[in-house]
C-alpha atoms as a PDB file:
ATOM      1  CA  UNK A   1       0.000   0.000   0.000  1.00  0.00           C
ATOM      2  CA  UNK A   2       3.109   2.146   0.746  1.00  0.00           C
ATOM      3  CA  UNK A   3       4.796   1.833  -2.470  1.00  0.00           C
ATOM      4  CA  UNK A   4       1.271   2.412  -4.283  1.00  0.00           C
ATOM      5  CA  UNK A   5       0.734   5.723  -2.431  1.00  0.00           C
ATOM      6  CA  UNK A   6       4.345   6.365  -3.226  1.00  0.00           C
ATOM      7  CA  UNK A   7       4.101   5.457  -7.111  1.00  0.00           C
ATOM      8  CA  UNK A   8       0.490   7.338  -6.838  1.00  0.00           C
ATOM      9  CA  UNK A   9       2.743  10.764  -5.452  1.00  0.00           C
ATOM     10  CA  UNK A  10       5.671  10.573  -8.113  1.00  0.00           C
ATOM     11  CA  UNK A  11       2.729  10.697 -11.226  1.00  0.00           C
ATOM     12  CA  UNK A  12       0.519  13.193 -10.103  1.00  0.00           C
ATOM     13  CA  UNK A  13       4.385  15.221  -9.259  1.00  0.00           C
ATOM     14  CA  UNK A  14       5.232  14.714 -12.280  1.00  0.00           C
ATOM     15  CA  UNK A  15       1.620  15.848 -14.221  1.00  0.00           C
ATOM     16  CA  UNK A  16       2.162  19.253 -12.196  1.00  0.00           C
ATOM     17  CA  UNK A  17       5.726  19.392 -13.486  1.00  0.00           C
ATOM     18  CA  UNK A  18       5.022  18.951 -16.876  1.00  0.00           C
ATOM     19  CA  UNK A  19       1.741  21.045 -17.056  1.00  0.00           C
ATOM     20  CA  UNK A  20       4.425  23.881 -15.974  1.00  0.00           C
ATOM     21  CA  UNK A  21       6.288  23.050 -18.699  1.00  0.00           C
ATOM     22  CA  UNK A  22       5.958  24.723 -22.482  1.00  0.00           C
ATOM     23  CA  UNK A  23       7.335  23.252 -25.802  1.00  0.00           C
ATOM     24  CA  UNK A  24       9.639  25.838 -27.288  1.00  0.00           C
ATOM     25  CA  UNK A  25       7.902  27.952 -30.135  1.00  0.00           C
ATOM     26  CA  UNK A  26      10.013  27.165 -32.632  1.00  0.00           C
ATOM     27  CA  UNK A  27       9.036  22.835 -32.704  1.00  0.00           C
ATOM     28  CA  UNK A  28       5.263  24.329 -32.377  1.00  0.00           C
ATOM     29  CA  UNK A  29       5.513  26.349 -35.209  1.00  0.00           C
ATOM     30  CA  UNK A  30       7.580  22.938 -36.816  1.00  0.00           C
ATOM     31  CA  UNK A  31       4.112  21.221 -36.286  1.00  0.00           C
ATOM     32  CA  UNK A  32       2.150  23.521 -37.132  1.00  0.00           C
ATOM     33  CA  UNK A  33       3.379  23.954 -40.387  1.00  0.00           C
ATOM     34  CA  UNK A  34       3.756  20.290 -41.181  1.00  0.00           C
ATOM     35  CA  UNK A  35       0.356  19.780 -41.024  1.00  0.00           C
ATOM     36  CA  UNK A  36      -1.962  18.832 -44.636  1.00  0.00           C
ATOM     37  CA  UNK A  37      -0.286  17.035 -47.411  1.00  0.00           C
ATOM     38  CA  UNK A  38       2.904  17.247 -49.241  1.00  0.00           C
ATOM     39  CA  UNK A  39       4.082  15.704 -52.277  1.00  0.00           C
ATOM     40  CA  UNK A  40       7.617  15.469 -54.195  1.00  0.00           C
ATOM     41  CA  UNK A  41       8.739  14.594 -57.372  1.00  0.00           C
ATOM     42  CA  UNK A  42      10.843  11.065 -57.694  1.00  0.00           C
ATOM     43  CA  UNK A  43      11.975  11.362 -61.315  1.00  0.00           C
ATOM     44  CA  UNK A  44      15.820  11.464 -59.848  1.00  0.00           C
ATOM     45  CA  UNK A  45      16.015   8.496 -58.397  1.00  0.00           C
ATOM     46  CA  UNK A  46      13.295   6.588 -60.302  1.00  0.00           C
ATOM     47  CA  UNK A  47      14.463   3.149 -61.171  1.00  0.00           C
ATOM     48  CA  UNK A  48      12.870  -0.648 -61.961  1.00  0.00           C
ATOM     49  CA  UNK A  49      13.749  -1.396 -58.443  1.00  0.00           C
ATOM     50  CA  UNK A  50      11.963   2.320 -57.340  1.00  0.00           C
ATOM     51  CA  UNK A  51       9.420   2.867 -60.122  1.00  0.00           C
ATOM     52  CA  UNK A  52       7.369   5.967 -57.780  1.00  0.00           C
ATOM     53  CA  UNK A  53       6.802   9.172 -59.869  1.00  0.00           C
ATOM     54  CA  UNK A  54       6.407  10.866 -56.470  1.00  0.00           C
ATOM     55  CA  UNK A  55       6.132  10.348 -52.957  1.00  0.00           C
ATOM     56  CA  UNK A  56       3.580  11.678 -50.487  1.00  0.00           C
ATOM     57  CA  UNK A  57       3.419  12.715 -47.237  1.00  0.00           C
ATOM     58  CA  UNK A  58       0.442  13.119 -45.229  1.00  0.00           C
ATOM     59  CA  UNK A  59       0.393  15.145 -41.351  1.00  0.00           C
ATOM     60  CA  UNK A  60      -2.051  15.343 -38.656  1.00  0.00           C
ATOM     61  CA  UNK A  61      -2.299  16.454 -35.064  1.00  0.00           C
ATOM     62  CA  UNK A  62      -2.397  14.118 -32.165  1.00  0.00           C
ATOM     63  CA  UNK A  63      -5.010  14.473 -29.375  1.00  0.00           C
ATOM     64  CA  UNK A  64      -4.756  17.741 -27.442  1.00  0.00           C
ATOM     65  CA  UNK A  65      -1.916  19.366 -30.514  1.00  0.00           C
ATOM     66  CA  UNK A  66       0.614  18.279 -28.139  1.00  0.00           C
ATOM     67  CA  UNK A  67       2.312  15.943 -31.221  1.00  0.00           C
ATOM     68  CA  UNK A  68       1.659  15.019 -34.565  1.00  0.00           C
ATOM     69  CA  UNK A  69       1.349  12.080 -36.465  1.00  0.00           C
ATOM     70  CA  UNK A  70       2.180  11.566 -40.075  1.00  0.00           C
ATOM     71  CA  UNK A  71       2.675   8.444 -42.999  1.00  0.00           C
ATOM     72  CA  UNK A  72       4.782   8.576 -45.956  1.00  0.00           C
ATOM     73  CA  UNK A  73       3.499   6.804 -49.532  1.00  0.00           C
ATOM     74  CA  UNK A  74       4.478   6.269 -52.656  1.00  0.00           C
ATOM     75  CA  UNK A  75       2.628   7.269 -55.949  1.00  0.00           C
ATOM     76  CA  UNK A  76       2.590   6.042 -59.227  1.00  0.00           C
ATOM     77  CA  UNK A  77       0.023   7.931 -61.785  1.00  0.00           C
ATOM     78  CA  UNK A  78      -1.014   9.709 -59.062  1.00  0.00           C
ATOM     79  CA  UNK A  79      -2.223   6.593 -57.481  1.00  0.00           C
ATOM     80  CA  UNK A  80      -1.038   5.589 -53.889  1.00  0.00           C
ATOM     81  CA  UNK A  81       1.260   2.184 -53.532  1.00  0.00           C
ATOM     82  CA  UNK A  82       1.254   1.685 -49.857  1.00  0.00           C
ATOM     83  CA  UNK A  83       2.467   3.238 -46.928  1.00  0.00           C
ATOM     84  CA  UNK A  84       6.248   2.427 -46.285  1.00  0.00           C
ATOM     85  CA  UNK A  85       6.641   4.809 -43.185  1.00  0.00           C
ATOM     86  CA  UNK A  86       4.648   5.929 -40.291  1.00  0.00           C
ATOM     87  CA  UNK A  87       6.222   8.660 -37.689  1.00  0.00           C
ATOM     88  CA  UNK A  88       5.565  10.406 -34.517  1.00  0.00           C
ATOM     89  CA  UNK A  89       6.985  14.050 -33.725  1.00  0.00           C
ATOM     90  CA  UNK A  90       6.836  14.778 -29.961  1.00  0.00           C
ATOM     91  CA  UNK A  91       8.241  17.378 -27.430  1.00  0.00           C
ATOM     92  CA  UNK A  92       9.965  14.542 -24.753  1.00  0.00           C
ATOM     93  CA  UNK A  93       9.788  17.098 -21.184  1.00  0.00           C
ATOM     94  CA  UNK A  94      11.949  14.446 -19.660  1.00  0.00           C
ATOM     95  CA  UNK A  95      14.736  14.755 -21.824  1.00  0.00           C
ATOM     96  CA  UNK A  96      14.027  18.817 -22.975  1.00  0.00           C
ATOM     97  CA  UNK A  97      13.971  17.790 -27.032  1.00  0.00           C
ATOM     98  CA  UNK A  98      11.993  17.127 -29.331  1.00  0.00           C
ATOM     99  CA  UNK A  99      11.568  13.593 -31.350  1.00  0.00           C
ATOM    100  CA  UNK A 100      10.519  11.681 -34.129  1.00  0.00           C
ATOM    101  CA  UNK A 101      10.153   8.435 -34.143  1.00  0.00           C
ATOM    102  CA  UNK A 102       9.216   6.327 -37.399  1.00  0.00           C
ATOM    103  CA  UNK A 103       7.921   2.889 -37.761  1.00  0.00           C
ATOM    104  CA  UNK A 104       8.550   1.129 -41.207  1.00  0.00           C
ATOM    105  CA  UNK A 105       6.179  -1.207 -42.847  1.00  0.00           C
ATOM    106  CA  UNK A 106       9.040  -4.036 -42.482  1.00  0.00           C
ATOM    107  CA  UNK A 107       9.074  -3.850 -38.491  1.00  0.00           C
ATOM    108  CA  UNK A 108      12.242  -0.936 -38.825  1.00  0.00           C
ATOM    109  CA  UNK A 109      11.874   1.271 -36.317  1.00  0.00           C
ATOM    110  CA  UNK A 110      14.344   4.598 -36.244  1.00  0.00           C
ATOM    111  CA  UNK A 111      13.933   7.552 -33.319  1.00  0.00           C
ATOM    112  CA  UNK A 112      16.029  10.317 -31.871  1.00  0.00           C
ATOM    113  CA  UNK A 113      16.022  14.251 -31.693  1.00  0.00           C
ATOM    114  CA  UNK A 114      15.302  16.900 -33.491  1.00  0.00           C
ATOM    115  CA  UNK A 115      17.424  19.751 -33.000  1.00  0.00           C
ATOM    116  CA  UNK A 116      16.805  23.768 -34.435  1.00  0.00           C
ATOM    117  CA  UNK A 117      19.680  24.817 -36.565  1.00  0.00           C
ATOM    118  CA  UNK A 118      20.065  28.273 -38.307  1.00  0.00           C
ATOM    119  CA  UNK A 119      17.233  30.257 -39.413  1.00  0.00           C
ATOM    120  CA  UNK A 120      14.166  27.596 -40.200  1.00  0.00           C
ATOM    121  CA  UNK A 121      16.492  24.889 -40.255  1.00  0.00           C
ATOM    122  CA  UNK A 122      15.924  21.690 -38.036  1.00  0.00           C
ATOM    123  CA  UNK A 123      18.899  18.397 -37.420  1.00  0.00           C
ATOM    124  CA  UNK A 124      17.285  15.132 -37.153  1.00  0.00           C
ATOM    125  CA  UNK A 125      20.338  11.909 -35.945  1.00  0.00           C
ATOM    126  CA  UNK A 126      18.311   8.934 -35.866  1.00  0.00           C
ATOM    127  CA  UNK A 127      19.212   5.673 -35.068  1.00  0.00           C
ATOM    128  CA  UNK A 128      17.366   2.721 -36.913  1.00  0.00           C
ATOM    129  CA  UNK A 129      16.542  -0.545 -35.656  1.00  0.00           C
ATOM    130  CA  UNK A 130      15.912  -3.569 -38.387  1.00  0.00           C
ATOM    131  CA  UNK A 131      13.631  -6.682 -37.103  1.00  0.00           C
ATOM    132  CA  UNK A 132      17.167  -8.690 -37.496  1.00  0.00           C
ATOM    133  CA  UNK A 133      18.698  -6.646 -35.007  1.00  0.00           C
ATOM    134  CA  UNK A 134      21.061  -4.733 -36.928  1.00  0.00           C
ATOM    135  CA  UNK A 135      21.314  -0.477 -36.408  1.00  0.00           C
ATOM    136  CA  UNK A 136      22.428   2.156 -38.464  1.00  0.00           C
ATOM    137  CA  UNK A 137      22.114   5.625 -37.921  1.00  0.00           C
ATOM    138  CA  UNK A 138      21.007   8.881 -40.517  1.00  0.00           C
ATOM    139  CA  UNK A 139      20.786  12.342 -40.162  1.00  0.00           C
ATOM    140  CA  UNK A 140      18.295  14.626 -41.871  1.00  0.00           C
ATOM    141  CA  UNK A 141      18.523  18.355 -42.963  1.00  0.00           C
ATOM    142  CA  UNK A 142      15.174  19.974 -42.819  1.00  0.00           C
ATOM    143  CA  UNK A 143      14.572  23.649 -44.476  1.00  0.00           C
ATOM    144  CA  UNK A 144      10.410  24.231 -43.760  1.00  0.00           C
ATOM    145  CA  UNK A 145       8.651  27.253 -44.545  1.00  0.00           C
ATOM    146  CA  UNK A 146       5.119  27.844 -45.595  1.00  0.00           C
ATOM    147  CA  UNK A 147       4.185  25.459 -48.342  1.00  0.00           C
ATOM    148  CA  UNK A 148       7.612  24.290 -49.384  1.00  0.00           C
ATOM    149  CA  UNK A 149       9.815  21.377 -47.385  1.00  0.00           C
ATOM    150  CA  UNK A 150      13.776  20.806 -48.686  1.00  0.00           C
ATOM    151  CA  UNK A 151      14.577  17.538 -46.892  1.00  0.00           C
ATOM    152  CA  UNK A 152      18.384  15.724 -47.256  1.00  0.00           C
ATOM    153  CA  UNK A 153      19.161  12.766 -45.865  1.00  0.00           C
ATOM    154  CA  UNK A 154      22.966  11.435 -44.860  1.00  0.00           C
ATOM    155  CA  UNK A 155      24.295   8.222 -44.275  1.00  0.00           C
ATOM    156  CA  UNK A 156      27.033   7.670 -41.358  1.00  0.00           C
ATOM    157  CA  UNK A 157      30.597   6.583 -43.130  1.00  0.00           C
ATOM    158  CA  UNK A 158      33.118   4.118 -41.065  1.00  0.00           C
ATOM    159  CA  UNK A 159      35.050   7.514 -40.735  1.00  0.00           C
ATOM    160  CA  UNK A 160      32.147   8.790 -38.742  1.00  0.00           C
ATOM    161  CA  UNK A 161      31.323  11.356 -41.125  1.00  0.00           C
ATOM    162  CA  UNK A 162      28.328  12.479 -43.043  1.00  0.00           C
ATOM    163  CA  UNK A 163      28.032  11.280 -46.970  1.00  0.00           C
ATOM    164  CA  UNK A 164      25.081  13.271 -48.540  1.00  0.00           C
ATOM    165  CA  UNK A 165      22.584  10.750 -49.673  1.00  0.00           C
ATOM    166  CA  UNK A 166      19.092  12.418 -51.609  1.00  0.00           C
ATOM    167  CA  UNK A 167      17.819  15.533 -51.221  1.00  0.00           C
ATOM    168  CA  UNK A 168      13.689  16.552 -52.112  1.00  0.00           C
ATOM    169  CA  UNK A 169      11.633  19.527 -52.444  1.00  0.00           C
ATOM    170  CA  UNK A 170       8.247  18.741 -50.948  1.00  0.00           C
ATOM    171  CA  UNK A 171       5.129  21.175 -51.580  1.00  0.00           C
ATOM    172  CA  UNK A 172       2.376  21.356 -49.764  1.00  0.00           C
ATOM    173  CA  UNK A 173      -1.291  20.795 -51.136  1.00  0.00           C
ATOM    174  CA  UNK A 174      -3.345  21.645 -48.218  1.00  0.00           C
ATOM    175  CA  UNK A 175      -3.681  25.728 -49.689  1.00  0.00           C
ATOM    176  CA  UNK A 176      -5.012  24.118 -52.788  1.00  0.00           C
ATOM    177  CA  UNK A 177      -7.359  21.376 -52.437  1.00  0.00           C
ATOM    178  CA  UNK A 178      -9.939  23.236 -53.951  1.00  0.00           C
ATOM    179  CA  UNK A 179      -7.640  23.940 -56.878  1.00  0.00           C
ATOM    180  CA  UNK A 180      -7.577  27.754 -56.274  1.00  0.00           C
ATOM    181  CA  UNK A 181      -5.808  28.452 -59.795  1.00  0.00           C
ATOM    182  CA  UNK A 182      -5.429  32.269 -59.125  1.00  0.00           C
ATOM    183  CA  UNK A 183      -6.699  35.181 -61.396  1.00  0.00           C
ATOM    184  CA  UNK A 184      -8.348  34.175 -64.760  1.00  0.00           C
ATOM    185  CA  UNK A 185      -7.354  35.798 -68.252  1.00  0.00           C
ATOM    186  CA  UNK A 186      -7.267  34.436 -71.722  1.00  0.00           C
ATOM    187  CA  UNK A 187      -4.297  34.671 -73.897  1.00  0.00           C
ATOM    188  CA  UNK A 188      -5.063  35.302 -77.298  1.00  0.00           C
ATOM    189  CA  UNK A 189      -2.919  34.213 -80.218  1.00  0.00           C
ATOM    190  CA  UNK A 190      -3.136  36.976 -82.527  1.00  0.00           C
ATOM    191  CA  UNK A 191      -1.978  38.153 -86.259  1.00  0.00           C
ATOM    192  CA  UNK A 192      -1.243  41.865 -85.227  1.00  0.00           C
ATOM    193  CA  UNK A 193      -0.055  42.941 -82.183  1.00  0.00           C
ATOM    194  CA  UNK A 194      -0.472  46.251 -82.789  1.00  0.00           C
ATOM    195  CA  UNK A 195      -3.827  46.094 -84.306  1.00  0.00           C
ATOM    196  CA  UNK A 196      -5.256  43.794 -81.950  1.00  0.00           C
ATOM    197  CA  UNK A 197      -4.025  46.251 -78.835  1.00  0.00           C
ATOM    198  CA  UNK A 198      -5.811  49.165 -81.037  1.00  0.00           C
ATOM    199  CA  UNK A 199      -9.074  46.904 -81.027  1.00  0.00           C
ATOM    200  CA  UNK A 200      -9.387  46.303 -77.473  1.00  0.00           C
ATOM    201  CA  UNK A 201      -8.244  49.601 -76.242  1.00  0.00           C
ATOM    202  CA  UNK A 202     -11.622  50.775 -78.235  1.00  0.00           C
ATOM    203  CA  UNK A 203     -13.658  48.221 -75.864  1.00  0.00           C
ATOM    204  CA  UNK A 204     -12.241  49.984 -72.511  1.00  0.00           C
ATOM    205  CA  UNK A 205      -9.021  47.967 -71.911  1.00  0.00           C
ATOM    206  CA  UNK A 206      -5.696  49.574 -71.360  1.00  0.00           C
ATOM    207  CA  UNK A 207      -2.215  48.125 -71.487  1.00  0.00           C
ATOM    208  CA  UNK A 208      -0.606  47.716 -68.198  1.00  0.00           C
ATOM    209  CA  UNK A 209       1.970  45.095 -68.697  1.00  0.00           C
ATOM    210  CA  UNK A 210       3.727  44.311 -71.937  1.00  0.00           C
ATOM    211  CA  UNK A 211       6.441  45.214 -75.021  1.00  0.00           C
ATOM    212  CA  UNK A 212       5.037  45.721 -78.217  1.00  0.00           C
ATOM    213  CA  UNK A 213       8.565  45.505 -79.820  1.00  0.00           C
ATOM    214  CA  UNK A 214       8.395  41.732 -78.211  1.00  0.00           C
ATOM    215  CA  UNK A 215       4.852  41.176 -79.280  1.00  0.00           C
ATOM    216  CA  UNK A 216       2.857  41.058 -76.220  1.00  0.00           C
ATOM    217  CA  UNK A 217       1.131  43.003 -74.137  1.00  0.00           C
ATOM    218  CA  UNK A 218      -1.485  42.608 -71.185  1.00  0.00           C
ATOM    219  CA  UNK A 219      -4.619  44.706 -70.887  1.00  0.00           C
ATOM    220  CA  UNK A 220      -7.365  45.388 -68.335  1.00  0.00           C
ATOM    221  CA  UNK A 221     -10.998  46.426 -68.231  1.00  0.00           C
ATOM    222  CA  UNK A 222     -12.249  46.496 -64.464  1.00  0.00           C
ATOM    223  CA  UNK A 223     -11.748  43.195 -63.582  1.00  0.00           C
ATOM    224  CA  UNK A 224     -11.213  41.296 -67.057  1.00  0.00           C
ATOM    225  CA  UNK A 225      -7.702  40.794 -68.558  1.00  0.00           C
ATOM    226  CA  UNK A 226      -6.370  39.383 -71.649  1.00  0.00           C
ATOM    227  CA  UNK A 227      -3.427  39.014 -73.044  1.00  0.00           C
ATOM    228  CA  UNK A 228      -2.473  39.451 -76.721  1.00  0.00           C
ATOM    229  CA  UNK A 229       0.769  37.591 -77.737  1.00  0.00           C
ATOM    230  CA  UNK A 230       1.988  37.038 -81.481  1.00  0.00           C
ATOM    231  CA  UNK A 231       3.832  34.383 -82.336  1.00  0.00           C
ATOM    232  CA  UNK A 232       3.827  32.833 -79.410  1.00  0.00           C
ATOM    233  CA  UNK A 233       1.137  30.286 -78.934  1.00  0.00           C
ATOM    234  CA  UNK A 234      -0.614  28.431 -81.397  1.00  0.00           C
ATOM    235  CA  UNK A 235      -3.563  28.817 -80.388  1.00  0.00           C
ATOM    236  CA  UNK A 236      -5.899  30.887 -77.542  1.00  0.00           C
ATOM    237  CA  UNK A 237      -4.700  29.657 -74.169  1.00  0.00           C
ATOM    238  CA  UNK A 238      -7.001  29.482 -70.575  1.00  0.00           C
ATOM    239  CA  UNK A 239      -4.566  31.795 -68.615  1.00  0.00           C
ATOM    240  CA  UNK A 240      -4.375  31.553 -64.284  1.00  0.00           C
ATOM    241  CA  UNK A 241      -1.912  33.689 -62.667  1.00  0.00           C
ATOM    242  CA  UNK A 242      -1.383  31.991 -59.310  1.00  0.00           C
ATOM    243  CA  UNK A 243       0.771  32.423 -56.690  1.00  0.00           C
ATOM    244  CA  UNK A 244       1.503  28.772 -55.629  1.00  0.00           C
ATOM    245  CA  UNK A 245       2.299  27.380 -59.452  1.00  0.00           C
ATOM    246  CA  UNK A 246       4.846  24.893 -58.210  1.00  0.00           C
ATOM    247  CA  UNK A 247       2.545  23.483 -55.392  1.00  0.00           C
ATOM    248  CA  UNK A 248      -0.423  23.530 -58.042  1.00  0.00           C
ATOM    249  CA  UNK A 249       2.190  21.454 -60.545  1.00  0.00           C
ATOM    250  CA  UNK A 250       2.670  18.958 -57.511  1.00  0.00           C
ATOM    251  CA  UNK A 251      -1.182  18.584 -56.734  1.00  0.00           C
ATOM    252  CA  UNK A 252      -2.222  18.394 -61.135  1.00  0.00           C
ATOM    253  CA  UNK A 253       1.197  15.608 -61.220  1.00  0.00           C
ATOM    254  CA  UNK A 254      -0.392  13.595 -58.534  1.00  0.00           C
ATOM    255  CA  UNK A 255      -3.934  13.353 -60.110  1.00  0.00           C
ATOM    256  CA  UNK A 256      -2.457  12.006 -63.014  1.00  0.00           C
ATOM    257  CA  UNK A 257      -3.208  15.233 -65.068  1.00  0.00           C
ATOM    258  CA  UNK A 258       0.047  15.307 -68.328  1.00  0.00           C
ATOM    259  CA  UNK A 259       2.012  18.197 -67.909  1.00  0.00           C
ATOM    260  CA  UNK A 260       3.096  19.390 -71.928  1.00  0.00           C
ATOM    261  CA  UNK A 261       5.250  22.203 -71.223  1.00  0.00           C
ATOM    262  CA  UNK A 262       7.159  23.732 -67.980  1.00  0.00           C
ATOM    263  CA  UNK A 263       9.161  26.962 -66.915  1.00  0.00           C
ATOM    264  CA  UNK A 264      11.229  27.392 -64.449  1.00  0.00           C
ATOM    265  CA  UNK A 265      10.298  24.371 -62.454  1.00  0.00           C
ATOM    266  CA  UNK A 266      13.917  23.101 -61.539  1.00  0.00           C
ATOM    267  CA  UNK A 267      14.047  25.840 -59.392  1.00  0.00           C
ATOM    268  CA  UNK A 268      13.285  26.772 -56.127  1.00  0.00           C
ATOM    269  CA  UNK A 269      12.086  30.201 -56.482  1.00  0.00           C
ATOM    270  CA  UNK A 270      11.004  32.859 -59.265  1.00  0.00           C
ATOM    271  CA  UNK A 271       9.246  32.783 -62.173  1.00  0.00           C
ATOM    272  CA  UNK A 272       7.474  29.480 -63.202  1.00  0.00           C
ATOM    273  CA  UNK A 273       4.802  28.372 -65.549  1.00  0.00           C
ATOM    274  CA  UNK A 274       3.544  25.265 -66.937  1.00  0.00           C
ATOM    275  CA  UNK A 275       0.918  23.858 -69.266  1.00  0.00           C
ATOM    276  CA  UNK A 276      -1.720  21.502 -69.894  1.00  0.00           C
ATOM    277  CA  UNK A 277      -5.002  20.244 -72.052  1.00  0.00           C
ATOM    278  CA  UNK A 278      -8.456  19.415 -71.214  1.00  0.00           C
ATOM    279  CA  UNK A 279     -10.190  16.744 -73.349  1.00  0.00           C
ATOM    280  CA  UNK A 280     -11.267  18.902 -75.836  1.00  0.00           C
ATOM    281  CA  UNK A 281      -7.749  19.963 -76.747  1.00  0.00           C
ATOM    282  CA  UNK A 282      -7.896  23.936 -74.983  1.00  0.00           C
ATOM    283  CA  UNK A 283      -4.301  24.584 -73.896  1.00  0.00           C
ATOM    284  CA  UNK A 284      -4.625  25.847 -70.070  1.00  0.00           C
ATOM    285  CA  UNK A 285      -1.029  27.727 -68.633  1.00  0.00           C
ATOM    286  CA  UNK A 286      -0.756  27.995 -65.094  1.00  0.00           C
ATOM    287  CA  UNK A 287       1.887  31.038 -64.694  1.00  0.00           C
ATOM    288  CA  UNK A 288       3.227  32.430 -61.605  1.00  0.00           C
ATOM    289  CA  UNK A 289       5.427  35.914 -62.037  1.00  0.00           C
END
């Protein structure tokens, strides 16, 4: 009865303890902006034995927000092939650090702590644990900000140093599961730049963006735009000016949705556009300035 009442004393000491206790803002704000879905292109490292276009990545909360829960997946055609890992990110009060622990599909398990680095950098050393008993340990470079994820992972050398092993860019589709494409326009393949600007300029529209020596311009009436380009398309193009273009590339990739044409989409930042059809043949260009 002793020992109970004792035992009883040290939990509710250590509930009082911990309820004192905060988790530092920056792993909060880590968790908070893991949460939705995230997806990645695989074309890299695509092989027979690896044949995933992409890989997804899918975050939660756990009860109370104290953690968060999340699975990772493979995708071919857009289609999901299984999930191959499941993890666990947790403030530990005991220790002061945070963790991640990740269960693989083949009875692997790998935890350990998750350190902040520079700016919105976080250090995860893991150590893994195979159902044959044998360990290894990897270290992963984090970069997080809203909507994009850089992620490389290292493998330990006998020298006891760090050999860079793959490196992704992850975006996040949560923003756009409604497939907010951004501001609608047509672009309009035209004969005569300068007689086509002339034309439209008599309906109300003026030219706010363009070079007629290039032959283009952009013009507005209220809240309609067009664009006039010569020479440039081959036809009238569905034009959406949005301001996530890479995430919206991720999100169109993973329905299964051909891509015929891309800008700017090796790299990280700046200017990007792409391109696709509907069924009916109408070229649509998703184009982010």
């Amino acid at each position: 009865m002793k020992a109970y009442i004792t035992i009883l004393i040290f939990l509710i000491s250590s509930q009082i303890v911990f309820s004192q206790q905060k988790i530092p803002d920056w792993f909060v704000k880590n968790m908070e902006q893991s949460i939705g879905s995230w997806i990645t292109d695989n074309e890299t490292y695509k092989s027979k034995n690896e044949p995933f276009d992409q890989y997804g990545m899918d975050w939660e909360w756990g009860i109370g927000k104290q953690s968060i829960t999340g699975k990772l997946y493979g995708l071919i055609n857009g289609k999901k092939q299984g999930t191959f890992w499941k993890f666990r990110q947790y403030w530990d009060f005991f220790k002061s650090q945070g963790i991640v622990a990740q269960y693989g599909s083949d009875g692997t398990v790998g935890i350990g702590p998750m350190t902040q680095k520079e700016g919105n950098q976080t250090e995860m050393i893991q150590e893994f644990i195979s159902p044959n008993g044998s360990k290894n340990v990897h270290r992963h470079l984090s970069s997080l900000k809203e909507g994009e994820l850089i992620t490389t992972s290292f493998d330990i050398q006998s020298d006891k140093t760090w050999k860079k092993r793959r490196s992704y860019i992850w975006y996040i589709t949560k923003n756009i599961k409604n497939m907010d494409l951004g501001i609608f326009s047509i672009s309009l393949a035209v004969k005569d730049i300068k007689a086509s600007k002339s034309f439209y300029e008599k309906l109300g529209f003026t030219m706010i963006d363009g070079n007629l020596d290039q032959k283009w311009a952009i013009l507005k009436n209220g809240n309609s735009k067009i664009g006039l380009f010569q020479e440039m398309f081959p036809s009238n193009t569905l034009t959406f000016n949005s301001e996530n273009a890479r995430g919206i590339h991720k999100k169109i990739k993973g329905e299964g949705i051909t891509v015929t044409m891309s800008n700017g989409m090796d790299k990280k930042e700046g200017p990007v556009s792409f391109m696709i059809t509907d069924p009916d043949g109408n070229p649509i260009l998703i184009d982010q300035h």
